[in-house]
PDB file of N, CA and C in Angstrom:
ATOM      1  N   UNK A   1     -36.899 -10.028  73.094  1.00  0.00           N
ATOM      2  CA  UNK A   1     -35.665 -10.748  73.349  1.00  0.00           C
ATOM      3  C   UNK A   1     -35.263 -11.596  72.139  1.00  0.00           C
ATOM      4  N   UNK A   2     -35.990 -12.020  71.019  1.00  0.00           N
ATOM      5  CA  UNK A   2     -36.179 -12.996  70.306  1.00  0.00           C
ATOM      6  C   UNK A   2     -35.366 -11.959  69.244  1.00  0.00           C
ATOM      7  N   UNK A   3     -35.794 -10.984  68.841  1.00  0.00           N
ATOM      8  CA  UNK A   3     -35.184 -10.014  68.016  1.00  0.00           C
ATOM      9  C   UNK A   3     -33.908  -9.834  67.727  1.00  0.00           C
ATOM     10  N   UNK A   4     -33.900  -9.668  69.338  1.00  0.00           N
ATOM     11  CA  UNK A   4     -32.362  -9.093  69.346  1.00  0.00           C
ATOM     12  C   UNK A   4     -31.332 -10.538  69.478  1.00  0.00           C
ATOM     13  N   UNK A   5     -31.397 -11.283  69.691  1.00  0.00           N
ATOM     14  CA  UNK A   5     -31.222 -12.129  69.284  1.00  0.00           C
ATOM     15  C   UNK A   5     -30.272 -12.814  67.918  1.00  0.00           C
ATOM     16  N   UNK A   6     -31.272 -12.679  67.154  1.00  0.00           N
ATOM     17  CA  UNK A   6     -31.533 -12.616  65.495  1.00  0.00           C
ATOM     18  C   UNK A   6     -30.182 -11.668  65.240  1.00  0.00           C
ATOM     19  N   UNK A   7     -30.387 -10.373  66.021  1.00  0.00           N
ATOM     20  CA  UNK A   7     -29.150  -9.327  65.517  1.00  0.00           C
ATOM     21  C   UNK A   7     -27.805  -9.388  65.794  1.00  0.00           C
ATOM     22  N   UNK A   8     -27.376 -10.085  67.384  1.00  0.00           N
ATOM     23  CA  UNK A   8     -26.074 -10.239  67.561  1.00  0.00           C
ATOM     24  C   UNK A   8     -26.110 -11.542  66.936  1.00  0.00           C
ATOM     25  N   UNK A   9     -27.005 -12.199  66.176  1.00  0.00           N
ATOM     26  CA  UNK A   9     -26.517 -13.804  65.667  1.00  0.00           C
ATOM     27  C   UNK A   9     -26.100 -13.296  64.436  1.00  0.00           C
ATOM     28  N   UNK A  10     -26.434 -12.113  63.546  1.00  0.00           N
ATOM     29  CA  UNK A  10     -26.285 -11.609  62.264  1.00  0.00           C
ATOM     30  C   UNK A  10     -24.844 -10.791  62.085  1.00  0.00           C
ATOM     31  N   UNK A  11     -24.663 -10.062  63.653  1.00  0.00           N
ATOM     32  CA  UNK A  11     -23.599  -8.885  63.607  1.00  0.00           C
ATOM     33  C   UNK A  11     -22.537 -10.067  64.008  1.00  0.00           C
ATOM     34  N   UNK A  12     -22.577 -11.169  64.794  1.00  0.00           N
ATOM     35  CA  UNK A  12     -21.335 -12.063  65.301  1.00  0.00           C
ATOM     36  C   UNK A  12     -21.145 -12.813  63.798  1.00  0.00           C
ATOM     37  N   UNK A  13     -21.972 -13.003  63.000  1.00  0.00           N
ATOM     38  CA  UNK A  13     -21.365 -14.201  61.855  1.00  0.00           C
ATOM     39  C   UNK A  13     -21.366 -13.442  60.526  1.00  0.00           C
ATOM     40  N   UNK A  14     -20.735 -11.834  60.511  1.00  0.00           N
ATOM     41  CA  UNK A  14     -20.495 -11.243  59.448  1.00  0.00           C
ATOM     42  C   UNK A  14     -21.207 -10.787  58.711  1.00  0.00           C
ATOM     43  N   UNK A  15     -22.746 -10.680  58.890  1.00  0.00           N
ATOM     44  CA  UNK A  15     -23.831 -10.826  57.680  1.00  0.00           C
ATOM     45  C   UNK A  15     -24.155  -9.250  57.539  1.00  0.00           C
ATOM     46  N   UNK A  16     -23.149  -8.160  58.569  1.00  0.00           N
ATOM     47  CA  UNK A  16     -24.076  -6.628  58.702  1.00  0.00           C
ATOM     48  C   UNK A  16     -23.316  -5.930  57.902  1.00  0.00           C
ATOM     49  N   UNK A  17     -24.124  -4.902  57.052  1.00  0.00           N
ATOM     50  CA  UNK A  17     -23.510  -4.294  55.809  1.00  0.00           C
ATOM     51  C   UNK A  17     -24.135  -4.735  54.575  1.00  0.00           C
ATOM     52  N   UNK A  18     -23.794  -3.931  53.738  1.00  0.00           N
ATOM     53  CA  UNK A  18     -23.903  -3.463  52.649  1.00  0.00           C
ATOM     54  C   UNK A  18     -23.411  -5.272  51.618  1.00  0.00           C
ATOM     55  N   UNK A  19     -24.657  -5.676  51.149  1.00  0.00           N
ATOM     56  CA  UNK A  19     -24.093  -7.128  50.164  1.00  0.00           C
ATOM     57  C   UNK A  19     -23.257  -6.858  49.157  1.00  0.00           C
ATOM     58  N   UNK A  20     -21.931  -7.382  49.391  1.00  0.00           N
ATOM     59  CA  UNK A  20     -21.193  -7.814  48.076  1.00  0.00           C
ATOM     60  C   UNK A  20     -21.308  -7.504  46.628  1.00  0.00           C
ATOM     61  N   UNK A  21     -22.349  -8.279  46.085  1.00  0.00           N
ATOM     62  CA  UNK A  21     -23.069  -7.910  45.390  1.00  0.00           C
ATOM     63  C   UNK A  21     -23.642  -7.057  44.590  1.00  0.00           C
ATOM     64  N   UNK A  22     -24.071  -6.390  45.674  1.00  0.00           N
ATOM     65  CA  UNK A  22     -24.788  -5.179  45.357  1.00  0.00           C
ATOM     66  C   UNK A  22     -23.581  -4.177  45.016  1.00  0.00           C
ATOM     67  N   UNK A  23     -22.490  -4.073  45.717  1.00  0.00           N
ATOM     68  CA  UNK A  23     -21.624  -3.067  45.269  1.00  0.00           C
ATOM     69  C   UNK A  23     -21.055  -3.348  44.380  1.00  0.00           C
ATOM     70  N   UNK A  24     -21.197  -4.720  43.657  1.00  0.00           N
ATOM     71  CA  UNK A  24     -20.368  -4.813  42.328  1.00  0.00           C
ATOM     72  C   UNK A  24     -21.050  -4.482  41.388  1.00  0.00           C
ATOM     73  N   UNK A  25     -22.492  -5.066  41.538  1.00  0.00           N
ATOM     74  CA  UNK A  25     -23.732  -4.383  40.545  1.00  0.00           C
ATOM     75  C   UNK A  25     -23.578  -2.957  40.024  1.00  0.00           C
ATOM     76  N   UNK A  26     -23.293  -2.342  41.638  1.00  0.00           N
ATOM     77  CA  UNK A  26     -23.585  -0.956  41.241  1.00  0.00           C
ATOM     78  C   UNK A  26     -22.338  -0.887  40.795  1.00  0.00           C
ATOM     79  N   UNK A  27     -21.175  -0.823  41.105  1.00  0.00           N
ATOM     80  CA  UNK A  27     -19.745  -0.631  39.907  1.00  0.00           C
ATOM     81  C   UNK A  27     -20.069  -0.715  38.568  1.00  0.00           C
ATOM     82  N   UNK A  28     -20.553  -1.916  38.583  1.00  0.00           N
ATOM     83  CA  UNK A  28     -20.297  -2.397  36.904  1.00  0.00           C
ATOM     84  C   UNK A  28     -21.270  -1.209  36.373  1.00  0.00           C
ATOM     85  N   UNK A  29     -22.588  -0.937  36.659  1.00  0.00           N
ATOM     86  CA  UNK A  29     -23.645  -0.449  36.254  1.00  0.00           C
ATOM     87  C   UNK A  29     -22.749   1.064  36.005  1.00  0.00           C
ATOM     88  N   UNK A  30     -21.955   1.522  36.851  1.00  0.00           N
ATOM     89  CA  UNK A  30     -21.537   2.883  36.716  1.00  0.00           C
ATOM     90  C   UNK A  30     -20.428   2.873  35.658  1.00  0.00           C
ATOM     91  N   UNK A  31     -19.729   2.339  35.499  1.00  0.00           N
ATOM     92  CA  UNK A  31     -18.331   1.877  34.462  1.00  0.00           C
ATOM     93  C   UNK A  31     -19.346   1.372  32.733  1.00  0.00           C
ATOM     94  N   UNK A  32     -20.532   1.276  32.950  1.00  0.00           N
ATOM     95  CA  UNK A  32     -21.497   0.850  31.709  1.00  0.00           C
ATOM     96  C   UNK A  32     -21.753   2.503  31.417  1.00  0.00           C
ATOM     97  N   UNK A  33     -22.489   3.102  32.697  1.00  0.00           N
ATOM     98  CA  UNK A  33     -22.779   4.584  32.399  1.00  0.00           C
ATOM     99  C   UNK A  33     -21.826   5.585  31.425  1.00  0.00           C
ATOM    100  N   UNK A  34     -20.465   5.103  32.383  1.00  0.00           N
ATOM    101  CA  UNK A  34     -19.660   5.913  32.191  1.00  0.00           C
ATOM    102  C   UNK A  34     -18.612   5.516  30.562  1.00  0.00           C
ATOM    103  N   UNK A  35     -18.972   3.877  30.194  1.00  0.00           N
ATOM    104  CA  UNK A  35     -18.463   3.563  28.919  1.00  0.00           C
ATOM    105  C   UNK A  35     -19.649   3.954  27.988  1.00  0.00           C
ATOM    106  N   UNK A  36     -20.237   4.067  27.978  1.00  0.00           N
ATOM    107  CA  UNK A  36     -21.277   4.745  26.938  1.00  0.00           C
ATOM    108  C   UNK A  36     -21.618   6.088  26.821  1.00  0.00           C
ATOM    109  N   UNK A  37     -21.342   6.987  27.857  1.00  0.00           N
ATOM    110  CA  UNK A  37     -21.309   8.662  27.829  1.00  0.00           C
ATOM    111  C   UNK A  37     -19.869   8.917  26.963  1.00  0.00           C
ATOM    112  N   UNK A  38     -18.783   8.157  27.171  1.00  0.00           N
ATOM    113  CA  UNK A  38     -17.971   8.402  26.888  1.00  0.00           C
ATOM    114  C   UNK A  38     -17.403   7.742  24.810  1.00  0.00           C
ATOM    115  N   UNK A  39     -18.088   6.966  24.893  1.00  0.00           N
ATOM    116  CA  UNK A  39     -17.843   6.522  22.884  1.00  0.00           C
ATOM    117  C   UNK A  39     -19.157   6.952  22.418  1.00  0.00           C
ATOM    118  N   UNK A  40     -18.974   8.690  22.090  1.00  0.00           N
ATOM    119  CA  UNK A  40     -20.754   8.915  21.055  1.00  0.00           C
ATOM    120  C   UNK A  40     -19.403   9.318  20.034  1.00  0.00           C
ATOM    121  N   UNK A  41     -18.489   9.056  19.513  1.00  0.00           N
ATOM    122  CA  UNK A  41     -18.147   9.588  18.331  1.00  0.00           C
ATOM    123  C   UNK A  41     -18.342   8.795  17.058  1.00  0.00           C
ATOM    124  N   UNK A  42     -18.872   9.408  15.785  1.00  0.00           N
ATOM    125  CA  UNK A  42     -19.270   8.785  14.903  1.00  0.00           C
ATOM    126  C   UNK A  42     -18.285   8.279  14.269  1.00  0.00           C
ATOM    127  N   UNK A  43     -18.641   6.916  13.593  1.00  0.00           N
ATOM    128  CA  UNK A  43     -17.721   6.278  12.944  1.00  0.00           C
ATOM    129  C   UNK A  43     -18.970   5.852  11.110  1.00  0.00           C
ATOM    130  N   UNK A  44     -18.240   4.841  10.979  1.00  0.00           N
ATOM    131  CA  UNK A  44     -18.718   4.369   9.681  1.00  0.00           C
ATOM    132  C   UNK A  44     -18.744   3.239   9.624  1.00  0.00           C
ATOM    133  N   UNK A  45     -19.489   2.217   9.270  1.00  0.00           N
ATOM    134  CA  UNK A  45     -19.531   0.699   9.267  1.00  0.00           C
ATOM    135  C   UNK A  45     -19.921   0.651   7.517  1.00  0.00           C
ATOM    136  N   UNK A  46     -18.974  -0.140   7.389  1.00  0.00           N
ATOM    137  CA  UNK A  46     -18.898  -0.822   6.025  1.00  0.00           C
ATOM    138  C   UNK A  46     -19.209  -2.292   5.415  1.00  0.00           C
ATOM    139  N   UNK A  47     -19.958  -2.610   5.487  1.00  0.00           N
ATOM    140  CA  UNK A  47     -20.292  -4.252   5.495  1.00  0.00           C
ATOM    141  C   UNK A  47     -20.926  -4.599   4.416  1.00  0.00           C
ATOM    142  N   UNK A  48     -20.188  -5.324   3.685  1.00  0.00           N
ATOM    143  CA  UNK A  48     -20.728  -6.373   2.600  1.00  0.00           C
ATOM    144  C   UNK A  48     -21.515  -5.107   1.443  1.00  0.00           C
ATOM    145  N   UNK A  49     -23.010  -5.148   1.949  1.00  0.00           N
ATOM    146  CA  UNK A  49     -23.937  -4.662   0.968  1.00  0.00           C
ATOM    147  C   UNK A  49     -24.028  -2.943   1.485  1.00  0.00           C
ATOM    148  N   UNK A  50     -23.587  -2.690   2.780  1.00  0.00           N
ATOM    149  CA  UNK A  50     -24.116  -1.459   3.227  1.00  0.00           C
ATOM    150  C   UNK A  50     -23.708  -0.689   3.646  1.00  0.00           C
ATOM    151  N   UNK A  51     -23.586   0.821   3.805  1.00  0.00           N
ATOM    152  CA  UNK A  51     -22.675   1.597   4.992  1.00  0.00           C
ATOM    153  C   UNK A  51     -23.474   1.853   5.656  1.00  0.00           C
ATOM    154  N   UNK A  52     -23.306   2.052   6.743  1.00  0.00           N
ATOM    155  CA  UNK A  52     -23.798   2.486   7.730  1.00  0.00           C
ATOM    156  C   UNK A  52     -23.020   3.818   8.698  1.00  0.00           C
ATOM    157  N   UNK A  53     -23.780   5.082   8.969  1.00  0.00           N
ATOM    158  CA  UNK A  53     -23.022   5.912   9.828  1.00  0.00           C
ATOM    159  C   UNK A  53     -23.619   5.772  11.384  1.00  0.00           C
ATOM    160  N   UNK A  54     -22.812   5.790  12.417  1.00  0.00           N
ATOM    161  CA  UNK A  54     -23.625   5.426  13.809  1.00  0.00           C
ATOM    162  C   UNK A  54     -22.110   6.014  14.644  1.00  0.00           C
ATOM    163  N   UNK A  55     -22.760   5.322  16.174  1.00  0.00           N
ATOM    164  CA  UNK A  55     -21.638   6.284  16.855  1.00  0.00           C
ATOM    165  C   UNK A  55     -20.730   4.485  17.244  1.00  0.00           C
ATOM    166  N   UNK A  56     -20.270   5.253  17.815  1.00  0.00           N
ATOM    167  CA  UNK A  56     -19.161   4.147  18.138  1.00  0.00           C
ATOM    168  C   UNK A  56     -19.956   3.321  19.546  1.00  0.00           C
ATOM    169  N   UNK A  57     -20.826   3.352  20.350  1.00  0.00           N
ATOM    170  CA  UNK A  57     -21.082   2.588  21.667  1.00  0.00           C
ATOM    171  C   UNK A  57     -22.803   1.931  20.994  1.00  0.00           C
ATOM    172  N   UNK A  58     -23.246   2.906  19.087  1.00  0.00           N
ATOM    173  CA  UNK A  58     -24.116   1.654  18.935  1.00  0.00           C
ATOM    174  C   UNK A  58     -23.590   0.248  18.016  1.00  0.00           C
ATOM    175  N   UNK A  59     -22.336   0.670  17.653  1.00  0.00           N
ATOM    176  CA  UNK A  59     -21.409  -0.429  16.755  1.00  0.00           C
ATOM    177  C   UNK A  59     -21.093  -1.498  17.882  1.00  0.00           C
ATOM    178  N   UNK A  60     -20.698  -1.101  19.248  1.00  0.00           N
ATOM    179  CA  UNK A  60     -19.917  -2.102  20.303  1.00  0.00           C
ATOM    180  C   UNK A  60     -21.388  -3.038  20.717  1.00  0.00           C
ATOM    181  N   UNK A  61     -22.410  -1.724  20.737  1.00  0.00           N
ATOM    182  CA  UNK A  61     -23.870  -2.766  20.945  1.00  0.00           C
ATOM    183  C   UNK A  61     -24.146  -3.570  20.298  1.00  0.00           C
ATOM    184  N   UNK A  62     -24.259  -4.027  18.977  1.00  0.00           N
ATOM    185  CA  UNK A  62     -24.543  -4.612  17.880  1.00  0.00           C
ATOM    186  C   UNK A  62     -23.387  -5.531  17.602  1.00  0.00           C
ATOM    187  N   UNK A  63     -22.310  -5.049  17.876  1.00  0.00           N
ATOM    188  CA  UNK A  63     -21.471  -6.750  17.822  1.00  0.00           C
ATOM    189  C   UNK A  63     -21.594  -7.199  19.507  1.00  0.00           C
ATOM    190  N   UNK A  64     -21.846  -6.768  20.270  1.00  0.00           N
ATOM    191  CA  UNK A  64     -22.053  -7.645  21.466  1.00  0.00           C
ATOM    192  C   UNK A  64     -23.663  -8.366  21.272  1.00  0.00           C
ATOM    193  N   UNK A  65     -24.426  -7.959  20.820  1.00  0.00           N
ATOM    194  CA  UNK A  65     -25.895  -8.798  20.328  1.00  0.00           C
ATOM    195  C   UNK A  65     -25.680  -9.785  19.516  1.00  0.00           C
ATOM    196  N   UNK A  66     -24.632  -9.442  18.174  1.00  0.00           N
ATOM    197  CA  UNK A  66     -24.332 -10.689  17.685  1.00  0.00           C
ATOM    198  C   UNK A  66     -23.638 -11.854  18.087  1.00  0.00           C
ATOM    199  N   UNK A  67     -22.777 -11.209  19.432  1.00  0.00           N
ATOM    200  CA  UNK A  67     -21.984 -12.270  19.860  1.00  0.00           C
ATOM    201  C   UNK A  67     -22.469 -13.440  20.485  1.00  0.00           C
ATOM    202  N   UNK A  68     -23.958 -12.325  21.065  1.00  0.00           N
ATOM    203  CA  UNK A  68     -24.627 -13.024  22.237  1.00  0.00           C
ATOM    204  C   UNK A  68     -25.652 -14.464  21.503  1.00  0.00           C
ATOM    205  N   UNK A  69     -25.976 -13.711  20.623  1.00  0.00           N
ATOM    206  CA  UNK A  69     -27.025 -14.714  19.776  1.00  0.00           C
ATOM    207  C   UNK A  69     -25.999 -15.795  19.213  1.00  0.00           C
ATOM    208  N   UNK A  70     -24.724 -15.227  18.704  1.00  0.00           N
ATOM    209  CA  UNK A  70     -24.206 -16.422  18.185  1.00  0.00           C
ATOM    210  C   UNK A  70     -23.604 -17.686  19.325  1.00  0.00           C
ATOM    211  N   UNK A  71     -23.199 -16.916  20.316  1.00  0.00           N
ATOM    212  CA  UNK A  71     -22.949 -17.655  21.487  1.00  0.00           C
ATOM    213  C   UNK A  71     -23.907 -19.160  22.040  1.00  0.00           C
ATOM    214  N   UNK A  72     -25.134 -17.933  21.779  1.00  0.00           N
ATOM    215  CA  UNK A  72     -26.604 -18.675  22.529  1.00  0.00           C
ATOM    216  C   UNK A  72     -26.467 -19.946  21.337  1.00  0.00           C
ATOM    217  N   UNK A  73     -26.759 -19.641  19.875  1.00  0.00           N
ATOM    218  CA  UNK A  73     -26.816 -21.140  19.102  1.00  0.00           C
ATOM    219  C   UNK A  73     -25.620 -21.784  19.176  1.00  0.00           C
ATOM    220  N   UNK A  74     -24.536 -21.772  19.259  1.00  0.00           N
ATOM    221  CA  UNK A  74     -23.493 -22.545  19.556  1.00  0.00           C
ATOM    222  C   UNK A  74     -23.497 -23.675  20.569  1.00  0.00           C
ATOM    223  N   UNK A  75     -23.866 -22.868  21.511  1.00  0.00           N
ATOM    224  CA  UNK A  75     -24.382 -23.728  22.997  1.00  0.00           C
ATOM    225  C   UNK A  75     -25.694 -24.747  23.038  1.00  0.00           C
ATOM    226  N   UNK A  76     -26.080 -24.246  22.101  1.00  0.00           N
ATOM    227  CA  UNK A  76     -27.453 -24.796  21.912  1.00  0.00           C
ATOM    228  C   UNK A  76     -27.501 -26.263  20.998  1.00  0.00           C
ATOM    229  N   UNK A  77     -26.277 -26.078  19.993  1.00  0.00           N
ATOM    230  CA  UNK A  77     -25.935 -26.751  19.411  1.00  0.00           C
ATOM    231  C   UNK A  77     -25.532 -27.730  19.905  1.00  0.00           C
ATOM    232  N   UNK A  78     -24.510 -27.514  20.663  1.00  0.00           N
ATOM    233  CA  UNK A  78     -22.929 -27.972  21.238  1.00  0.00           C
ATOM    234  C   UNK A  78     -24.132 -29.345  21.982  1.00  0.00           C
ATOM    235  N   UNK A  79     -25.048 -28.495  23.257  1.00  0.00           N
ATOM    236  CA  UNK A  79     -25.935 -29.422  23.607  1.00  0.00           C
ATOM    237  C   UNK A  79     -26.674 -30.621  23.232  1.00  0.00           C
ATOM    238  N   UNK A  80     -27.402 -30.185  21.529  1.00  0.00           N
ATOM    239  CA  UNK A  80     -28.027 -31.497  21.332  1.00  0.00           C
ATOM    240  C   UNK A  80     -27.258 -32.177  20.735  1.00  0.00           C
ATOM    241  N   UNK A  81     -26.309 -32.191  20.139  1.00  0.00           N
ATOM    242  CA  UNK A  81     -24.744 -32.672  19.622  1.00  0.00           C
ATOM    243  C   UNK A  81     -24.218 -33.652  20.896  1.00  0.00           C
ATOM    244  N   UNK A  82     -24.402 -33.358  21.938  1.00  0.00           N
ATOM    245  CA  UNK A  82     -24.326 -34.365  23.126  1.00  0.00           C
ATOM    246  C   UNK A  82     -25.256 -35.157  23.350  1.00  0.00           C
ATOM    247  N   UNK A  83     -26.412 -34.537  23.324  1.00  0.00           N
ATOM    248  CA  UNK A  83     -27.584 -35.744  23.834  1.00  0.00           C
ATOM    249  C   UNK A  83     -27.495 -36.427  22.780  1.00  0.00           C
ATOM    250  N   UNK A  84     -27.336 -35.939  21.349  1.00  0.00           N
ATOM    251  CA  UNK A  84     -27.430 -37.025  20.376  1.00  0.00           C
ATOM    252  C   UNK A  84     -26.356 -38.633  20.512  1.00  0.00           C
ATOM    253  N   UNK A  85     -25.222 -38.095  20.758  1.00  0.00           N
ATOM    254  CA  UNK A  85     -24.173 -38.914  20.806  1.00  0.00           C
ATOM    255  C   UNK A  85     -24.809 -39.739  22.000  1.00  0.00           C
ATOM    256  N   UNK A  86     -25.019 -39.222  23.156  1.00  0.00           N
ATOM    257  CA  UNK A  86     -25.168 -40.268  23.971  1.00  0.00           C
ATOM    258  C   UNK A  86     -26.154 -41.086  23.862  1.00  0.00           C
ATOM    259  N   UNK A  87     -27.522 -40.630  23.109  1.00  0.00           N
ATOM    260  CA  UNK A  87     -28.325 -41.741  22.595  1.00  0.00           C
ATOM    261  C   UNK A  87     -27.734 -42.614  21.851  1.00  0.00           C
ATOM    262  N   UNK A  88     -26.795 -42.003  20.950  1.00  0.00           N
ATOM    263  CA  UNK A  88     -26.856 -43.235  20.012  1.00  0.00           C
ATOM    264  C   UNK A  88     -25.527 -44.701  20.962  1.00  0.00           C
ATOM    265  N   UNK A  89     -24.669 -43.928  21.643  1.00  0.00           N
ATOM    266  CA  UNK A  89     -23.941 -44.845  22.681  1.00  0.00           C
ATOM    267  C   UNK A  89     -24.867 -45.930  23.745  1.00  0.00           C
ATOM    268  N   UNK A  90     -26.031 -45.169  23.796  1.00  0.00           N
ATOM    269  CA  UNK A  90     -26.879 -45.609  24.962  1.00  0.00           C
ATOM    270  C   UNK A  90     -27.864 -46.871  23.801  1.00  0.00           C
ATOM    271  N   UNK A  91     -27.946 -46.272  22.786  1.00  0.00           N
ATOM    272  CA  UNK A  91     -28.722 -47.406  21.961  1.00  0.00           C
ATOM    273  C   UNK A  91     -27.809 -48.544  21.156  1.00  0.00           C
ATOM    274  N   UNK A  92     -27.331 -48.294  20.578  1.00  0.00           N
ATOM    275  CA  UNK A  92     -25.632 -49.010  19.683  1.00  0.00           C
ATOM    276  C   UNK A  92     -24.946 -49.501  20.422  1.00  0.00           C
TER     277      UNK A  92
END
């Protein structure tokens, strides 16, 4: 009795089915599949000291890594750039 219970308390307050979530996961995950099957054409990268030949979805990889890393120290920055200030407000 305790069970069932549990189930019309789950099926009355919306909770039955498939999570949210999960179906966006799986979208995105398929639209990733399907953007990377789809850019293998080779291109050319020209930078500073080097060329480089590669396809076009490992060029989009490699500026999204740089973005990410540059992102990450920015933030990182941005952060102790705050705590600093507020020490010195909190001490001064």
């Amino acid at each position: 009795m305790e069970q069932m219970r549990n189930n019309e308390t789950n099926a009355a307050s919306g909770r039955s089915g498939p999570n949210v979530m999960l179906i966006v996961t799986g979208l995105l995950i398929a639209f990733i599949v399907v953007f990377v099957l789809k850019n293998d054409h080779e291109t050319e990268i020209d930078f500073m000291l080097f060329n480089w030949t590669t396809t076009v979805r490992w060029s989009i990889f490699i500026a999204l890594i740089i973005g990410i890393v540059l992102d990450r120290t920015a933030s990182i920055w941005w952060r102790r750039r705050g705590r600093r200030k507020a020490e010195e407000k909190a001490n001064g």
